[in-house]
N, C-alpha and C. Protein backbone atom coordinates (compact mmCIF):
# COMPACT_ATOMS: atom_id res chain seq x y z
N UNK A 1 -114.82 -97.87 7.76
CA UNK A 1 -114.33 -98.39 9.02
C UNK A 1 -114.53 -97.38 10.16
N UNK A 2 -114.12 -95.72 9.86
CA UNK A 2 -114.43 -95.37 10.67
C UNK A 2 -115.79 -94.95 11.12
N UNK A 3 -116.64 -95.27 10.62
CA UNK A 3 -118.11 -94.90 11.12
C UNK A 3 -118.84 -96.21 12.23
N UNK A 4 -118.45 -97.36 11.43
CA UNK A 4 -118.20 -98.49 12.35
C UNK A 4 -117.80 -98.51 13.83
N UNK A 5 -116.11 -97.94 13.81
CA UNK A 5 -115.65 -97.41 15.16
C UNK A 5 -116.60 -96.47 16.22
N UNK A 6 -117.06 -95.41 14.88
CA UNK A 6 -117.48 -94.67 16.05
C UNK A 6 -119.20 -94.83 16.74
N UNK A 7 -119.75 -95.73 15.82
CA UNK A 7 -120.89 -96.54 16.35
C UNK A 7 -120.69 -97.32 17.30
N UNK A 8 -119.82 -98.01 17.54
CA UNK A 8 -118.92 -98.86 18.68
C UNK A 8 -118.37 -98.51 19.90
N UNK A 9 -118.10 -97.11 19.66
CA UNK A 9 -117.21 -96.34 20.65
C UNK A 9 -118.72 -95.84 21.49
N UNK A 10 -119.80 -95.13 20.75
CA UNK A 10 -120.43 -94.57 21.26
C UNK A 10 -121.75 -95.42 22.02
N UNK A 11 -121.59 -96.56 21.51
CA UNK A 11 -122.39 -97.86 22.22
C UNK A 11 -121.34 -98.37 23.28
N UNK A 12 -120.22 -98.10 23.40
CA UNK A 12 -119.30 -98.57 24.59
C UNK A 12 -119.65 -97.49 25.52
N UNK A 13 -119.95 -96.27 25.03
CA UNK A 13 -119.82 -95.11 26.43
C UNK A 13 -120.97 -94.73 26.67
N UNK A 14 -122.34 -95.58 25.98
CA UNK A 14 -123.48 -95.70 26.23
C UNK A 14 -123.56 -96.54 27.86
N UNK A 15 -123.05 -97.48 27.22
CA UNK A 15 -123.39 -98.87 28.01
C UNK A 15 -122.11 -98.64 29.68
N UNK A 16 -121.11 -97.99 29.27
CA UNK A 16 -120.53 -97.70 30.61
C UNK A 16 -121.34 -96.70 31.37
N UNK A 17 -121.83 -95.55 30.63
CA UNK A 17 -122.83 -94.84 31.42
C UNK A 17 -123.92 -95.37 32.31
N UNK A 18 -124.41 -96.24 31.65
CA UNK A 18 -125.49 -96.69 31.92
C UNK A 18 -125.28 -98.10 33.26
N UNK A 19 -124.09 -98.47 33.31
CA UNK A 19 -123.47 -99.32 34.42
C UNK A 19 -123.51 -98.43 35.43
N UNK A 20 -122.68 -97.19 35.37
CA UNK A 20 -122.03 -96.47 36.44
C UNK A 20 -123.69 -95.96 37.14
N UNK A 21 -124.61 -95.76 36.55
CA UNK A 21 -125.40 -95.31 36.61
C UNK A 21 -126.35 -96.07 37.98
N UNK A 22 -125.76 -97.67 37.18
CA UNK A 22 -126.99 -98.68 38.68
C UNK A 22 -125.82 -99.15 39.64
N UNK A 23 -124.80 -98.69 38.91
CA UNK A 23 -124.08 -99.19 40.52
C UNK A 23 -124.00 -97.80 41.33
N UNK A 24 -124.17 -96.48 40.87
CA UNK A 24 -124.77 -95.27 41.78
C UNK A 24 -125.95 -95.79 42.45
N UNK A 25 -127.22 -96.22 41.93
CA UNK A 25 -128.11 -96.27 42.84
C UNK A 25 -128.11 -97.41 43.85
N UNK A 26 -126.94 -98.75 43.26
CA UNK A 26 -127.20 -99.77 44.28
C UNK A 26 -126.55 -98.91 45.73
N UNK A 27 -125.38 -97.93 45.30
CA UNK A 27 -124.83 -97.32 46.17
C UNK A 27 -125.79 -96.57 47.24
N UNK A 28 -126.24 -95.90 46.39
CA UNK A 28 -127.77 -95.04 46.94
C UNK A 28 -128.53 -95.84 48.11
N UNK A 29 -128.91 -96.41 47.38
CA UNK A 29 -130.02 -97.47 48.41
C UNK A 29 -129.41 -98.16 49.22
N UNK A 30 -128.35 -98.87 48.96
CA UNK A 30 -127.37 -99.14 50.35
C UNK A 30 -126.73 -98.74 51.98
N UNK A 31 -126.61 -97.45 51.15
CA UNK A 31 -126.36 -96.43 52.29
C UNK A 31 -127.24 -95.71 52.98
N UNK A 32 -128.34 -95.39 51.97
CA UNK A 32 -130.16 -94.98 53.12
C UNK A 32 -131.43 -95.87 52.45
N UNK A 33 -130.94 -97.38 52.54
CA UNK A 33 -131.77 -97.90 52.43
C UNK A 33 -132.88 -97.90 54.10
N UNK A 34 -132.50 -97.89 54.42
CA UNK A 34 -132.90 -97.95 56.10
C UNK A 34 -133.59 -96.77 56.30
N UNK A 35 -133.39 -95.69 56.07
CA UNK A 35 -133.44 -94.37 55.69
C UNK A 35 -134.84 -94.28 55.29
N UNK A 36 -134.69 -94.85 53.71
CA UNK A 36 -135.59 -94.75 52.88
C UNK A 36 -136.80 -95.25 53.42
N UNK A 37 -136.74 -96.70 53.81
CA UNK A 37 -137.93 -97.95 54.25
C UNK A 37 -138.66 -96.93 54.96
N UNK A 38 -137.96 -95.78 56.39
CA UNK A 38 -139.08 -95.67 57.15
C UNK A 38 -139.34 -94.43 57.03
N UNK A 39 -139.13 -93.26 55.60
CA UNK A 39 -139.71 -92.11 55.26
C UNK A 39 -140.83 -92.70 54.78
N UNK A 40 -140.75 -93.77 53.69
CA UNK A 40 -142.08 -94.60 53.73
C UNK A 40 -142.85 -94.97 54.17
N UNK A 41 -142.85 -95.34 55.24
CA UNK A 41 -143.65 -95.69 56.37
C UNK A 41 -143.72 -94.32 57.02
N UNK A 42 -143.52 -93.37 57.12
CA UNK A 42 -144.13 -92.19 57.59
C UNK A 42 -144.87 -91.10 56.62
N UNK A 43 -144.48 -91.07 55.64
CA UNK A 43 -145.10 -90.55 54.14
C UNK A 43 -146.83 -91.46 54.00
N UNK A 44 -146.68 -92.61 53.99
CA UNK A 44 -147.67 -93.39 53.28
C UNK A 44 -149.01 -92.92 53.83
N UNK A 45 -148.92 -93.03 55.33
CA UNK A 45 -150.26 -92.98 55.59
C UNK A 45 -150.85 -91.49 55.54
N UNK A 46 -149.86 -90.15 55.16
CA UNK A 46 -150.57 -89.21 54.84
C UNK A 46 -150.53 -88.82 53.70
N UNK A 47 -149.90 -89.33 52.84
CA UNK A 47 -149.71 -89.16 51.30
C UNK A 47 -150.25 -88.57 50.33
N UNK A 48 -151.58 -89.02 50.32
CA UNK A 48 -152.77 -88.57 49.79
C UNK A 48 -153.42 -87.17 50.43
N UNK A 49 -153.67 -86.93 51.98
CA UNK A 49 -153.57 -85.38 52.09
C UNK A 49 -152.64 -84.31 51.59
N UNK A 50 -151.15 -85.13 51.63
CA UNK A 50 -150.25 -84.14 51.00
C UNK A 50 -150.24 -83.96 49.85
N UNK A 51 -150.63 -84.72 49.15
CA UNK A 51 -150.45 -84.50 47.49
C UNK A 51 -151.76 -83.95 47.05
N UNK A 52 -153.10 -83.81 47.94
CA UNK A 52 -154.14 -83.38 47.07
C UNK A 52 -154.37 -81.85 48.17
N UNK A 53 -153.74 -81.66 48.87
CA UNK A 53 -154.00 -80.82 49.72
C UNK A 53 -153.07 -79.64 49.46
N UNK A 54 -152.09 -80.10 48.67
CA UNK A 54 -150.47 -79.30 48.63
C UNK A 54 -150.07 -79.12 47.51
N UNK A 55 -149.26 -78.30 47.25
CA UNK A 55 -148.44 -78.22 45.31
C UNK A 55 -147.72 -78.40 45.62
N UNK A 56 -146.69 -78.92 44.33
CA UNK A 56 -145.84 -79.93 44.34
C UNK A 56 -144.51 -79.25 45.27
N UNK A 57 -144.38 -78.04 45.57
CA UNK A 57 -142.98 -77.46 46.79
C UNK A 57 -143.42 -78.13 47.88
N UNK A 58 -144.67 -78.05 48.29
CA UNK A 58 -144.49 -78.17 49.65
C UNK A 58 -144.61 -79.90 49.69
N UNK A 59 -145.25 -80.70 48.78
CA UNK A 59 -145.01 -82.09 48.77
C UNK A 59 -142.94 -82.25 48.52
N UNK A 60 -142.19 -81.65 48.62
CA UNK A 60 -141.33 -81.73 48.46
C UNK A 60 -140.96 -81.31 49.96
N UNK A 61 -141.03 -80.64 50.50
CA UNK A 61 -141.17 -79.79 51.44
C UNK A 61 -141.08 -80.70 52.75
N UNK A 62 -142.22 -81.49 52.50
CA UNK A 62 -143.08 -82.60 53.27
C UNK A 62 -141.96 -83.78 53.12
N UNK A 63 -141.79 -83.87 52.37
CA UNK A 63 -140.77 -85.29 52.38
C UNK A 63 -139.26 -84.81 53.14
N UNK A 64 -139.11 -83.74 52.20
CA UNK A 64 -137.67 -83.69 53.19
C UNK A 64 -137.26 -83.52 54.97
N UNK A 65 -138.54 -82.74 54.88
CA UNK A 65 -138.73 -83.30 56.45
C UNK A 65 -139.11 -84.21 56.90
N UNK A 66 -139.67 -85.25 56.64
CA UNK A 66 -139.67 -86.58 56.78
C UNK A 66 -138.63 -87.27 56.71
N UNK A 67 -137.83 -86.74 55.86
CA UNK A 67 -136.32 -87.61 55.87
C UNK A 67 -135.24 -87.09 56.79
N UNK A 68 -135.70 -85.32 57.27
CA UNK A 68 -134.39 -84.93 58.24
C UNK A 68 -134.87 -85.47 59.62
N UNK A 69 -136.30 -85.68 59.93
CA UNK A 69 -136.67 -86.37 60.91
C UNK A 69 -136.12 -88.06 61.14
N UNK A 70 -136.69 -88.59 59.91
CA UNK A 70 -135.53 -89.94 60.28
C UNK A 70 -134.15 -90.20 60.64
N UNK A 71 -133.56 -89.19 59.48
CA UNK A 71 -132.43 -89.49 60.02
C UNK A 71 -130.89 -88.82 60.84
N UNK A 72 -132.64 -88.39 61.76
CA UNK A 72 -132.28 -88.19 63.47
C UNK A 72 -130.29 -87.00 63.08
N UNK A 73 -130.43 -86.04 62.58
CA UNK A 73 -129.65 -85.17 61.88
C UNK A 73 -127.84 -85.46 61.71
N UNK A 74 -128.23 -86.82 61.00
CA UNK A 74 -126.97 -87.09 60.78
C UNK A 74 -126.50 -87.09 59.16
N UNK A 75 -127.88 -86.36 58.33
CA UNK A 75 -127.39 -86.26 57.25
C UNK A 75 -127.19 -84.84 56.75
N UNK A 76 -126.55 -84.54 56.18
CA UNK A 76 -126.89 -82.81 55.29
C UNK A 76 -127.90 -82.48 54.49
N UNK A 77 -127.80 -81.19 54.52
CA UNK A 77 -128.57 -80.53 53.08
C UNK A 77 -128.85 -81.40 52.15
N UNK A 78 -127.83 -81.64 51.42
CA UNK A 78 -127.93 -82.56 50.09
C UNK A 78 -127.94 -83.54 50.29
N UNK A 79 -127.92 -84.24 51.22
CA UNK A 79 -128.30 -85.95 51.46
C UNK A 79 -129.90 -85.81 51.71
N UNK A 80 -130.06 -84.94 52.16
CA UNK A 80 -131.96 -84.59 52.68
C UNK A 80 -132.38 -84.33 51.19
N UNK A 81 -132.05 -84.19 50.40
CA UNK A 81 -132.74 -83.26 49.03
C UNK A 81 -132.12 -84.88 48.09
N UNK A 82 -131.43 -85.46 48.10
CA UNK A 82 -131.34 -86.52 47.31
C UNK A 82 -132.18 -87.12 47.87
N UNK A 83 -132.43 -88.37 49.04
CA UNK A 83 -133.21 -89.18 49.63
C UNK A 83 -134.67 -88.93 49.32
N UNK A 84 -135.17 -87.30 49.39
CA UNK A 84 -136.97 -86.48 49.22
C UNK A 84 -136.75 -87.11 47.95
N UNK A 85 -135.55 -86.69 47.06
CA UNK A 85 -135.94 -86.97 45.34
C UNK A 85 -136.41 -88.30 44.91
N UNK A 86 -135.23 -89.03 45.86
CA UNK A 86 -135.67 -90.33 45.39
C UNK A 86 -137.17 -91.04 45.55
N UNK A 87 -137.36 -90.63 46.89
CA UNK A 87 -138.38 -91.31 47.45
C UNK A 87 -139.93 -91.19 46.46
N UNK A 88 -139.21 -89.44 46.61
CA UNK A 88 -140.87 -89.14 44.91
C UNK A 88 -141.06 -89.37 43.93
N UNK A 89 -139.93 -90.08 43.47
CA UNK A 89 -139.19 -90.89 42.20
C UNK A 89 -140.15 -92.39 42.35
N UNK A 90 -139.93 -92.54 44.03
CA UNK A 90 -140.64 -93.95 43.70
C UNK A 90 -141.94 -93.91 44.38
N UNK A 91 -142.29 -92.80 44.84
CA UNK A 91 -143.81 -93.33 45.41
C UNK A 91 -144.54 -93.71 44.73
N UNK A 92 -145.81 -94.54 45.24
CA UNK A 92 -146.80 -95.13 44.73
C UNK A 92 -147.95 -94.89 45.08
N UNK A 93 -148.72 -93.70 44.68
CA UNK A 93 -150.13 -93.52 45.55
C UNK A 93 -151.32 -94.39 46.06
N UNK A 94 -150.91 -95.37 44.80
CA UNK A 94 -151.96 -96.57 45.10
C UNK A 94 -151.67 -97.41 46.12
N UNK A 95 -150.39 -97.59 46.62
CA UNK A 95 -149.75 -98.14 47.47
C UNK A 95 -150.19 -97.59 49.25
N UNK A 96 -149.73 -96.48 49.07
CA UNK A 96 -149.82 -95.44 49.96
C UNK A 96 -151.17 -95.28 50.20
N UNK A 97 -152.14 -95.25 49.69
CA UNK A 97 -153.61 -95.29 50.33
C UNK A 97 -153.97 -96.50 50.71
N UNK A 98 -153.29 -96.84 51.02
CA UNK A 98 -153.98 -98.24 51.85
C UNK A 98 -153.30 -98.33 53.65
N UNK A 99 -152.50 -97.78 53.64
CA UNK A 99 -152.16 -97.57 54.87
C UNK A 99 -152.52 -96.63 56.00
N UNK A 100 -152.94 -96.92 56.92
CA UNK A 100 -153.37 -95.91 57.75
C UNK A 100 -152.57 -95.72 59.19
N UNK A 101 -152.78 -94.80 59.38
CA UNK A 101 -151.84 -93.60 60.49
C UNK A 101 -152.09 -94.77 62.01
N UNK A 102 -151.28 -95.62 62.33
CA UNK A 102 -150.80 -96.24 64.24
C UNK A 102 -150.30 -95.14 64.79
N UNK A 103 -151.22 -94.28 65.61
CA UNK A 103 -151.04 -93.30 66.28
C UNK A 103 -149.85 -93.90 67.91
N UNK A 104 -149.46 -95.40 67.85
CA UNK A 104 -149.21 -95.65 68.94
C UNK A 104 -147.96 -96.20 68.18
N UNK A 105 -147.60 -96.16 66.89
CA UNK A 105 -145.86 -96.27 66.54
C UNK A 105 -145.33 -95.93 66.60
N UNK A 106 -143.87 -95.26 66.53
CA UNK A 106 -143.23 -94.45 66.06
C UNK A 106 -143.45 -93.94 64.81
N UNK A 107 -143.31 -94.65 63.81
CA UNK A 107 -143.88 -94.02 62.60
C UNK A 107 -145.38 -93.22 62.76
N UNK A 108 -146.25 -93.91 63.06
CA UNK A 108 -147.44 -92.96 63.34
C UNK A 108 -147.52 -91.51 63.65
N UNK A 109 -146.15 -91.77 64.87
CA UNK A 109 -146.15 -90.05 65.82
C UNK A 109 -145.54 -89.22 64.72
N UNK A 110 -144.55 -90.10 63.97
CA UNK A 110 -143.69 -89.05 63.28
C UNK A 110 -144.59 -88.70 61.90
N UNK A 111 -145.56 -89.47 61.42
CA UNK A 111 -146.77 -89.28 60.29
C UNK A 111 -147.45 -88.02 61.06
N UNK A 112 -147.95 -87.92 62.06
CA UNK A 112 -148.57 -87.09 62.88
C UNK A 112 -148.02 -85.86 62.86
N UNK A 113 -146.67 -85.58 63.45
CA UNK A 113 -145.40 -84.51 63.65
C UNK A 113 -145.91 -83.74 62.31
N UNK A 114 -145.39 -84.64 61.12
CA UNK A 114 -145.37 -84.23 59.67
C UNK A 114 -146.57 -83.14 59.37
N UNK A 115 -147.61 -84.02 59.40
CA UNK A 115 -148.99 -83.07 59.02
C UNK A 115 -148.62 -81.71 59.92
N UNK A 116 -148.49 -81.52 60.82
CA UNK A 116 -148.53 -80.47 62.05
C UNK A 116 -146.89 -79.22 61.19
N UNK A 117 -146.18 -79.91 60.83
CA UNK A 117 -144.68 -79.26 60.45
C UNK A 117 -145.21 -78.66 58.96
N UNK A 118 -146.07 -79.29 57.95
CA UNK A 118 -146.21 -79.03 57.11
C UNK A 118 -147.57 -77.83 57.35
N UNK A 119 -148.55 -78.34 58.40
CA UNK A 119 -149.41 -76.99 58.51
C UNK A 119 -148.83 -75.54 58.77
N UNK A 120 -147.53 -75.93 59.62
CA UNK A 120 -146.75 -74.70 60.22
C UNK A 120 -146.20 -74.00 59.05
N UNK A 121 -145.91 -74.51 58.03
CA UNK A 121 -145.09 -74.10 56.61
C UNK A 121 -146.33 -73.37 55.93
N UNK A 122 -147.56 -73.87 55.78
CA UNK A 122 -148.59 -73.39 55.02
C UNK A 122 -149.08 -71.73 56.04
N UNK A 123 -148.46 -71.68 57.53
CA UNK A 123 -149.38 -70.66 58.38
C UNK A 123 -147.94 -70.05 58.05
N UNK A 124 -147.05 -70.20 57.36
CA UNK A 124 -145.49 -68.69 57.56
C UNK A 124 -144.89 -69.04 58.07
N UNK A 125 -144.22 -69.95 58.77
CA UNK A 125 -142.73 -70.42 59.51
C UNK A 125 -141.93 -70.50 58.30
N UNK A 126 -140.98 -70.59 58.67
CA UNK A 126 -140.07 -70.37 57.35
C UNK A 126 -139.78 -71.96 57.89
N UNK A 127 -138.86 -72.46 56.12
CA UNK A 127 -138.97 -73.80 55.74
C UNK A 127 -137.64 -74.01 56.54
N UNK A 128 -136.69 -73.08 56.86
CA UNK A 128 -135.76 -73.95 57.82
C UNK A 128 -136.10 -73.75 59.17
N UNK A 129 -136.59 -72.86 59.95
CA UNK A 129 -137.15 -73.25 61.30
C UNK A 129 -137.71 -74.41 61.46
N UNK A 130 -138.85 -74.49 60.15
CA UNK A 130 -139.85 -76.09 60.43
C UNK A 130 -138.40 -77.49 60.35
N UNK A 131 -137.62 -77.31 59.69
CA UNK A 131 -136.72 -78.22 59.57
C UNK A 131 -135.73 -78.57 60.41
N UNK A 132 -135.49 -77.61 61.17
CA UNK A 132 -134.39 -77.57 62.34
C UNK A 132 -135.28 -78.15 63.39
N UNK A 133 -136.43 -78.05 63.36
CA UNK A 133 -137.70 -78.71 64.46
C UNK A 133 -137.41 -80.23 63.75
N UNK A 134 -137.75 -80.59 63.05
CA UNK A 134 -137.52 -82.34 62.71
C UNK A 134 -136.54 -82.88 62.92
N UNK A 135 -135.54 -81.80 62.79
CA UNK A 135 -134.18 -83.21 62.48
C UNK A 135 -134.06 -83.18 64.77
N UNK A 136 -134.36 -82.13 65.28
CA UNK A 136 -134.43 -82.51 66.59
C UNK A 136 -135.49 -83.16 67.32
N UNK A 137 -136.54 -83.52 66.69
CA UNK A 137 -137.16 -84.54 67.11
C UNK A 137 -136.40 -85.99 67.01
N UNK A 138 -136.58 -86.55 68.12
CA UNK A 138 -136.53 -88.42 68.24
C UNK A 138 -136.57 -88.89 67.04
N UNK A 139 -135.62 -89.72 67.19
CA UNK A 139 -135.02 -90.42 65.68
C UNK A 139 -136.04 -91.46 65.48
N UNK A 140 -136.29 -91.91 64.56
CA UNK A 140 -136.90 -93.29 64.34
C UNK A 140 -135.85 -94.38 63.75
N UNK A 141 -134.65 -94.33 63.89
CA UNK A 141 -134.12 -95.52 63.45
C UNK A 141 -132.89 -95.58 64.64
């Protein structure tokens, strides 16, 4: 009986884990879903320079400033470093090469900004000067 129980117990605290788990991310995406949509739309159309041009810090690097730029500096540290995670969690390169840079969007300028913030990181600016430059650039949302 008791091996029973504890096959039971441990498939109960499987399966609660695993709840708490998607109602974290519905949480997640709820709260920077908006967030998220337009690091995407500023990521996509350079994507492919950053990832074949860059190792994987500064493609990290690259996103989070993309995300302190969106959201126009109303998030923290760790809201900037969750949102980069996620987003690299879900990119899609195949996706992402199909889009190309509207130099006359907002997203475009801020695709544009990016390449230029991330060259500044590759010439020696240190990674929070380049970052304190994004989150004071013009919001896109």
């Amino acid at each position: 009986m008791e091996p029973i129980l504890g096959v039971l117990g441990g498939l109960s605290a499987a399966g609660i884990y695993y709840l708490l788990k998607k109602i974290g991310a519905a949480i997640f995406v709820k709260k920077y879903g908006m967030i998220v949509e337009k690091v995407f739309s500023v990521i996509d159309p350079v994507a492919g320079q950053l990832i074949t041009g860059y190792d994987g810090s500064e493609v990290q690097k690259a996103v989070e400033l993309a995300v302190a730029r969106v959201g126009d500096s109303t998030l923290d540290q760790h809201d900037v470093v969750a949102i980069a995670n996620y987003v690299l969690g879900k990119f899609d390169p195949k996706l992402a090469a199909i889009k190309v840079i509207d130099e006359s969007s907002p997203e475009g300028q801020a695709s544009l900004e990016l390449v230029k913030s991330v060259g500044k990181l590759r010439d020696g600016a240190p990674f929070d000067e380049v970052l304190a430059i994004a989150k004071h650039a013009k919001a896109l949302i």
